[in-house]
N, C-alpha and C. Protein backbone atom coordinates (compact mmCIF):
# COMPACT_ATOMS: atom_id res chain seq x y z
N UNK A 1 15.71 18.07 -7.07
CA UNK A 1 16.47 17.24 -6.16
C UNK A 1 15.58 16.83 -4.99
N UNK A 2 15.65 15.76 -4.54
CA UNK A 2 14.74 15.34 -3.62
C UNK A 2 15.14 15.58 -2.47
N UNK A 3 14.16 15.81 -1.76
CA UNK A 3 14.76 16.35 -0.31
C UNK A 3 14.98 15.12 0.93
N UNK A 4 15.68 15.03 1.83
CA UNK A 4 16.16 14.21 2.84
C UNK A 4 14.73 13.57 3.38
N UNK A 5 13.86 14.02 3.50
CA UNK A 5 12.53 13.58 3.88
C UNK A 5 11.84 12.60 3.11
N UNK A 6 12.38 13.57 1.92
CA UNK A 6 11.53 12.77 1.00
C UNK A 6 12.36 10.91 0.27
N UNK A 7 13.13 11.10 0.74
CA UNK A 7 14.55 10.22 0.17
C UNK A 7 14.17 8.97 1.61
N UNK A 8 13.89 9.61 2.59
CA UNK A 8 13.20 8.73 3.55
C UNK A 8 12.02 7.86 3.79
N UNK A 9 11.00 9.03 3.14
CA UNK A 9 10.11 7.95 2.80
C UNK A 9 10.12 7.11 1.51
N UNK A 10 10.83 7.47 1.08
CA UNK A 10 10.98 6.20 -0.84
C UNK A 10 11.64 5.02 0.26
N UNK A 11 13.05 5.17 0.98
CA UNK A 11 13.81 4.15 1.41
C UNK A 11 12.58 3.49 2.45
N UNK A 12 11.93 3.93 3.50
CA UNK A 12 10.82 3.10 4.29
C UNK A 12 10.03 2.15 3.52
N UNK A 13 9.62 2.72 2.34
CA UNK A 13 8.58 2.25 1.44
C UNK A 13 8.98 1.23 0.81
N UNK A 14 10.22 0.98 -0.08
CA UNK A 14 10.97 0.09 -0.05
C UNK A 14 11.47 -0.95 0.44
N UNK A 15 11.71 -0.40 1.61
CA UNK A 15 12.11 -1.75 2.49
C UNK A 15 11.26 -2.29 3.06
N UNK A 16 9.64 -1.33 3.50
CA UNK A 16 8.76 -2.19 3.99
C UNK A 16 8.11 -3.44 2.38
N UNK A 17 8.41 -3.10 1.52
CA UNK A 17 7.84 -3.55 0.01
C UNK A 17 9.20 -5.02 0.29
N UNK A 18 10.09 -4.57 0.49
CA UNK A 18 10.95 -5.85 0.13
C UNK A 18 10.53 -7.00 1.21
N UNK A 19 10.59 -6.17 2.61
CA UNK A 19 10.44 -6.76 3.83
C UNK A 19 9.06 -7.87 3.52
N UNK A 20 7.80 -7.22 2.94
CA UNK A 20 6.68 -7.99 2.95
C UNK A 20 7.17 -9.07 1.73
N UNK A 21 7.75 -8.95 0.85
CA UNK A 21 7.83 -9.49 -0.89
C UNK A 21 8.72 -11.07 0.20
N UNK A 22 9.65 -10.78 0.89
CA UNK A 22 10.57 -12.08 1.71
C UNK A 22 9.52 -12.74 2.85
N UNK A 23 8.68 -12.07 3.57
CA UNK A 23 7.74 -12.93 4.51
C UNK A 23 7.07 -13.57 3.84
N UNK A 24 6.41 -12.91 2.52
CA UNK A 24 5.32 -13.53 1.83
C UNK A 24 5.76 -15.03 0.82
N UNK A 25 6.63 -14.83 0.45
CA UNK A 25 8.18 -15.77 0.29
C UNK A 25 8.25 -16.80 1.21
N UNK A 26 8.90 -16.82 2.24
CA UNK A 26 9.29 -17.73 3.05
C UNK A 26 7.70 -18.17 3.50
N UNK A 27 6.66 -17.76 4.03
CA UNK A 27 5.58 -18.38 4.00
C UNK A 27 5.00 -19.15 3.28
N UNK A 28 5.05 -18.83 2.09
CA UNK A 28 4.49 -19.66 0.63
C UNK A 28 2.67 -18.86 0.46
N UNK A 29 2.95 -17.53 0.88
CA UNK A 29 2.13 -16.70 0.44
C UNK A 29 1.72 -15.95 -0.52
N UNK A 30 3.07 -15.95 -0.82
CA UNK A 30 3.04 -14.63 -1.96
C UNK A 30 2.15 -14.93 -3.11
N UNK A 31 1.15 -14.08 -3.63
CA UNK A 31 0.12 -13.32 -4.60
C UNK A 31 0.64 -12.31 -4.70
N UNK A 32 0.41 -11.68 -6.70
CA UNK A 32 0.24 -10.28 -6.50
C UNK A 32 -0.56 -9.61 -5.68
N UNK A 33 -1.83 -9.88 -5.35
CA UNK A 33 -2.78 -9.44 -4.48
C UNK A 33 -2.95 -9.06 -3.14
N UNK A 34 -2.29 -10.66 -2.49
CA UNK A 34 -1.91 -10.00 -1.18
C UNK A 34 -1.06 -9.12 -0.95
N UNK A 35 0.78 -9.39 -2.04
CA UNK A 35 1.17 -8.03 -1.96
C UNK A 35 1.31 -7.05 -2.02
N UNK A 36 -0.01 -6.60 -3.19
CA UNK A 36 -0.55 -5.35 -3.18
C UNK A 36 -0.89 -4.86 -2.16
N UNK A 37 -1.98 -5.74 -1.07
CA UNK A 37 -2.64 -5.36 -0.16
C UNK A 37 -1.61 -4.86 0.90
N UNK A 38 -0.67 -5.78 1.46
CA UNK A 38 0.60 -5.46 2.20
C UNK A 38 1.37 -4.55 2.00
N UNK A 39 1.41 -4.36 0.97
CA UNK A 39 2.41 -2.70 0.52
C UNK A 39 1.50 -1.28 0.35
N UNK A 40 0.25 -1.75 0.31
CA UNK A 40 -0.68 -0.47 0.25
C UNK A 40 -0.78 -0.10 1.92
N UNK A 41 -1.13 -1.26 2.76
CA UNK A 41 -0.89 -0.88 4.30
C UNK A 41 0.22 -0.44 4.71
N UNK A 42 1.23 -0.42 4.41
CA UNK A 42 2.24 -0.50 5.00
C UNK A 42 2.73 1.19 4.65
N UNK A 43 1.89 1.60 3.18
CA UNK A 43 2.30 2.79 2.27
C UNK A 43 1.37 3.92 3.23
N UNK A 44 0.52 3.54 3.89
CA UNK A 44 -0.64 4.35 4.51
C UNK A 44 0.01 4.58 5.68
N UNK A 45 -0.16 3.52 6.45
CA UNK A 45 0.82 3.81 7.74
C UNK A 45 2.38 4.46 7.84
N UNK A 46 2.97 4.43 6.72
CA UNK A 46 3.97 5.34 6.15
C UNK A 46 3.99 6.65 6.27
N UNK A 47 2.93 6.76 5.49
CA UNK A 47 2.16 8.07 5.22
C UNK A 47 1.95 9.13 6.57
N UNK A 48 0.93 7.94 7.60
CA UNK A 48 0.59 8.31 8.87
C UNK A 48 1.83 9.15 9.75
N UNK A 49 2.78 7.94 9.55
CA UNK A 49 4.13 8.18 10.37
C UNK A 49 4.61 9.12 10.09
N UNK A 50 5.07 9.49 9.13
CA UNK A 50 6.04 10.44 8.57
C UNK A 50 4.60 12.07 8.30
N UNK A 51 4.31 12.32 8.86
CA UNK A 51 3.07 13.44 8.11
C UNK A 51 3.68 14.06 8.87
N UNK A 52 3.76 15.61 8.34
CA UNK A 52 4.47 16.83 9.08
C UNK A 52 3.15 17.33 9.70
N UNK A 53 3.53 18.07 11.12
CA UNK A 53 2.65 18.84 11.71
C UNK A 53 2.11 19.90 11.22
N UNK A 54 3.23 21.01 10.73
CA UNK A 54 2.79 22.16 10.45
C UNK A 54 2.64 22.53 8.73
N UNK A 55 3.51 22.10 8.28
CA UNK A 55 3.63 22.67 6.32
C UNK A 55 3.76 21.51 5.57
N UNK A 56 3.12 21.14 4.96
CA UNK A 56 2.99 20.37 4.19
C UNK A 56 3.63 20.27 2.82
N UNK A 57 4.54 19.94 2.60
CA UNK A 57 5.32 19.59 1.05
C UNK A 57 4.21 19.58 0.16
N UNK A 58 4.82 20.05 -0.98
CA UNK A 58 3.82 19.90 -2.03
C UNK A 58 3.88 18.53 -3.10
N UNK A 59 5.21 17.96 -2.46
CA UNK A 59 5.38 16.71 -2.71
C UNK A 59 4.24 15.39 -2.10
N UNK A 60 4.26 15.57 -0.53
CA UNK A 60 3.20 14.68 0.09
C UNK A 60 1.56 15.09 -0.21
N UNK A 61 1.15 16.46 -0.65
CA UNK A 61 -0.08 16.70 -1.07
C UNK A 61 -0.57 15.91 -2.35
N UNK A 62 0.47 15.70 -3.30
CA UNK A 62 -0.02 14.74 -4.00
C UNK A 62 0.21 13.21 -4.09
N UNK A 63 0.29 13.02 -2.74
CA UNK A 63 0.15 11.33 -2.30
C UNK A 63 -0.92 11.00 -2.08
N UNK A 64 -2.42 12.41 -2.30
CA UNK A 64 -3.30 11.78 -2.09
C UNK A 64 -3.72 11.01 -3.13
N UNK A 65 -3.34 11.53 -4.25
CA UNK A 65 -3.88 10.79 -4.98
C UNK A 65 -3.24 9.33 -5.53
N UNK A 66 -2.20 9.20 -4.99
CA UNK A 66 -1.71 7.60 -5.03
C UNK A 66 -2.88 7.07 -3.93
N UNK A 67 -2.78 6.94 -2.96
CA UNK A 67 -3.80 6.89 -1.65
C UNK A 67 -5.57 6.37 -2.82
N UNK A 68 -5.82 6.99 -2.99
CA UNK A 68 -7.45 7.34 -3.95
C UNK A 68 -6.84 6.03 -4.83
N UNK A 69 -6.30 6.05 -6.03
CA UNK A 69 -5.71 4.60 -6.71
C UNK A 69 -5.78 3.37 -6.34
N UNK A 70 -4.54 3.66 -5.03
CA UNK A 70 -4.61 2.15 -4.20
C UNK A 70 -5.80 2.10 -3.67
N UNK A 71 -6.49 3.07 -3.13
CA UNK A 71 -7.88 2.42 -2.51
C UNK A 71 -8.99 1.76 -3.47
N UNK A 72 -8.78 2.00 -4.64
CA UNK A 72 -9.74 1.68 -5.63
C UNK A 72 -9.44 0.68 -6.27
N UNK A 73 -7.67 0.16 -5.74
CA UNK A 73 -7.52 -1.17 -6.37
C UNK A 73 -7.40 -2.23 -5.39
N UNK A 74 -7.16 -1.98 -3.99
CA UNK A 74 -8.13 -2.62 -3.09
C UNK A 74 -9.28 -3.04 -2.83
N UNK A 75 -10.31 -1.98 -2.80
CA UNK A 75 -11.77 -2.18 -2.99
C UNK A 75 -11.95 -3.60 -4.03
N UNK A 76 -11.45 -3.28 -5.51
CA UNK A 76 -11.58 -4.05 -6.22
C UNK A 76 -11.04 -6.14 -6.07
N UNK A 77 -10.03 -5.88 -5.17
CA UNK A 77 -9.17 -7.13 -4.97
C UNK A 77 -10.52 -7.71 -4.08
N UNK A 78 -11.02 -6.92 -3.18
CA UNK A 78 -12.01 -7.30 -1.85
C UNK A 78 -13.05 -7.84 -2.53
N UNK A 79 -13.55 -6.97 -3.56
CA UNK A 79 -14.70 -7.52 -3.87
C UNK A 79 -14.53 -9.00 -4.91
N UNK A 80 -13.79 -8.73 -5.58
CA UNK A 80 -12.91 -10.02 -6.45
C UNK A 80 -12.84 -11.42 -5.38
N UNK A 81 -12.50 -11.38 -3.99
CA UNK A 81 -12.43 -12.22 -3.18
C UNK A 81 -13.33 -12.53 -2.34
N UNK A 82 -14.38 -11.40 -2.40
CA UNK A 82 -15.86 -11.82 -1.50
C UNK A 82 -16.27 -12.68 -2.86
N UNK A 83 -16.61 -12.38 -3.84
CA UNK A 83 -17.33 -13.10 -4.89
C UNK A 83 -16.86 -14.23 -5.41
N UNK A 84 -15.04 -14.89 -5.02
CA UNK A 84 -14.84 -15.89 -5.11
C UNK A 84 -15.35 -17.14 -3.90
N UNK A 85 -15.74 -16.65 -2.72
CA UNK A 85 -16.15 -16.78 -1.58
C UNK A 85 -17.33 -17.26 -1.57
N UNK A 86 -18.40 -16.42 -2.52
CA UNK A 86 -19.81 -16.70 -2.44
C UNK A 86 -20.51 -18.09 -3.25
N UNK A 87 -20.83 -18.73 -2.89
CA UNK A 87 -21.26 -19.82 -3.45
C UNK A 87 -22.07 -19.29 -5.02
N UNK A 88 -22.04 -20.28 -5.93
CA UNK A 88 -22.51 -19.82 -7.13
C UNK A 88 -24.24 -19.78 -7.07
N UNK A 89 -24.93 -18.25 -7.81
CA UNK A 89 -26.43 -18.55 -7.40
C UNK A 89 -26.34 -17.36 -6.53
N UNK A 90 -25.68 -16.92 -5.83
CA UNK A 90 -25.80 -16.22 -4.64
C UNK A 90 -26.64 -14.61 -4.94
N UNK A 91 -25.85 -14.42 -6.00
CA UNK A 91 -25.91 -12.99 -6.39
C UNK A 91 -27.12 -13.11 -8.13
C-alpha cells in the first residue's frame, strides 16, 4: 500500500506532467522531447522538494535510478540537438 508521501509525490508529478503537456499545448510547443525535458525537470526538483531529512524510504532510494535513465535520455536529446545545430562538415 502506498504511503501518503508517497501518493504525494505520484499526484505532484502528475500534475506538474499535465501542467507542462497544456503550456506546451497552448504555446504550439509541444515535442516529445521538449516534454521529456520538462517533466524530467520538474521530476528532479520534485525529488529536491519532497527529500526527507532524516530516513530515507526505501521507496525514494530507488528513484535514483529513474534519475540515472532520465539523465541518459537527456544527455542523448542534447546531443541529438547540438548536432542538428551544427552545420554539415563540422564533425
Amino acid at each position: 500500500m502506498a504511503t501518503p508521501r508517497r501518493q504525494r509525490f505520484v499526484h505532484g508529478q502528475a500534475a506538474w506532467m499535465l501542467t507542462a503537456l497544456v503550456v506546451l499545448a497552448v504555446l504550439d510547443a509541444l515535442s516529445l522531447s521538449l516534454f521529456f525535458v520538462v517533466s524530467f525537470v520538474g521530476f528532479l526538483v520534485l525529488v529536491e522538494l519532497t527529500a526527507p531529512f532524516q530516513v530515507t524510504p526505501r521507496w525514494r532510494s530507488r528513484l535514483k535510478w529513474l534519475i540515472l535513465a532520465g539523465l541518459i535520455v537527456f544527455v542523448a536529446i542534447v546531443i541529438r540537438r547540438i548536432l542538428s545545430i551544427l552545420p554539415p562538415g563540422v564533425l
